[in-house]
Protein backbone atom coordinates (compact mmCIF):
# COMPACT_ATOMS: atom_id res chain seq x y z
CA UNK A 1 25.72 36.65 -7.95
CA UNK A 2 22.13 38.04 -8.56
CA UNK A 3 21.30 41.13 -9.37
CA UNK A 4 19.25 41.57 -5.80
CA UNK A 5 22.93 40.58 -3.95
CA UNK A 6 24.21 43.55 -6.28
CA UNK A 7 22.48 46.10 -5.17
CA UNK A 8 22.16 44.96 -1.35
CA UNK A 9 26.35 45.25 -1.33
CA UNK A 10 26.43 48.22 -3.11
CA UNK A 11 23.27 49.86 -0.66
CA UNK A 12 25.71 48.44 2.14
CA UNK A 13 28.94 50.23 0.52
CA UNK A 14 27.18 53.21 0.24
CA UNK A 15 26.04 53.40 4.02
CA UNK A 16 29.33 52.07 5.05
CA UNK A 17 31.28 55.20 2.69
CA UNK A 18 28.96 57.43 4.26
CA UNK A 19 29.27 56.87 8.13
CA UNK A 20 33.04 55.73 8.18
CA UNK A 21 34.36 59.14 7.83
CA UNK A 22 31.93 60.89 10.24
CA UNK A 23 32.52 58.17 12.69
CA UNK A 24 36.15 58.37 12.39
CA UNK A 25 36.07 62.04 12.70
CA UNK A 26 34.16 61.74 15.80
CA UNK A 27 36.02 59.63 17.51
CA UNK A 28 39.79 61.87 16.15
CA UNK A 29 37.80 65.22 17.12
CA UNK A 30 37.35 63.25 20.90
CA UNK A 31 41.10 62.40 21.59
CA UNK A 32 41.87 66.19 20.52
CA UNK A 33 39.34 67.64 22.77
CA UNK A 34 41.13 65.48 25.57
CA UNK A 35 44.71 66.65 24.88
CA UNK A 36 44.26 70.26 24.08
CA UNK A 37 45.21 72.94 26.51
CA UNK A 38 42.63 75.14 28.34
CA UNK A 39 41.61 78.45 26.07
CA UNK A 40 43.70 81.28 27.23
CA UNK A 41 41.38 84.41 28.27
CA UNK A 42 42.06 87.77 26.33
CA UNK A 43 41.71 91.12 27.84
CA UNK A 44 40.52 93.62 24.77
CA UNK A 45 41.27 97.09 26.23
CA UNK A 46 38.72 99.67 24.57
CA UNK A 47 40.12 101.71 21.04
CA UNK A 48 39.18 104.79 20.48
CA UNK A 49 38.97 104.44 16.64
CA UNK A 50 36.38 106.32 14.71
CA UNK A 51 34.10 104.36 12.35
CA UNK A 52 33.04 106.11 9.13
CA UNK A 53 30.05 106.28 7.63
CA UNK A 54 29.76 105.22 4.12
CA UNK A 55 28.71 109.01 3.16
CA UNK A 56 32.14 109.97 4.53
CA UNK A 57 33.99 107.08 2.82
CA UNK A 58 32.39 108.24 -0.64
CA UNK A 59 33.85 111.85 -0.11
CA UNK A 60 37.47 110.53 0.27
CA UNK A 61 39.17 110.68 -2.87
CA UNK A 62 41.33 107.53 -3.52
């Protein structure tokens, strides 16, 4: 083999180690999509919690 087929099957191995995996991710993320269940809706109801400051945290004695 020459040293120009060398290089053209390792250019060709490098495109083909690249793109498999996104390709093949594609296509398993597409057949998930398909089969998973619509998103359930969540009602947040509103807390009254108190965020402090961090002037107020620095006071507090740990």
């Amino acid at each position: 083999m020459s040293f120009i087929d060398c290089i053209l099957l390792t250019l060709i191995n490098a495109v083909a180690c690249l793109a498999f995996p996104k390709l093949l991710s594609m296509i398993l993320a597409a057949n998930t999509k398909k089969s998973a269940p619509a998103p359930v809706t969540v009602t947040s109801t509103e807390s009254s919690t108190e965020v402090r400051s961090f002037s107020e945290l620095s006071e507090l004695r740990l």
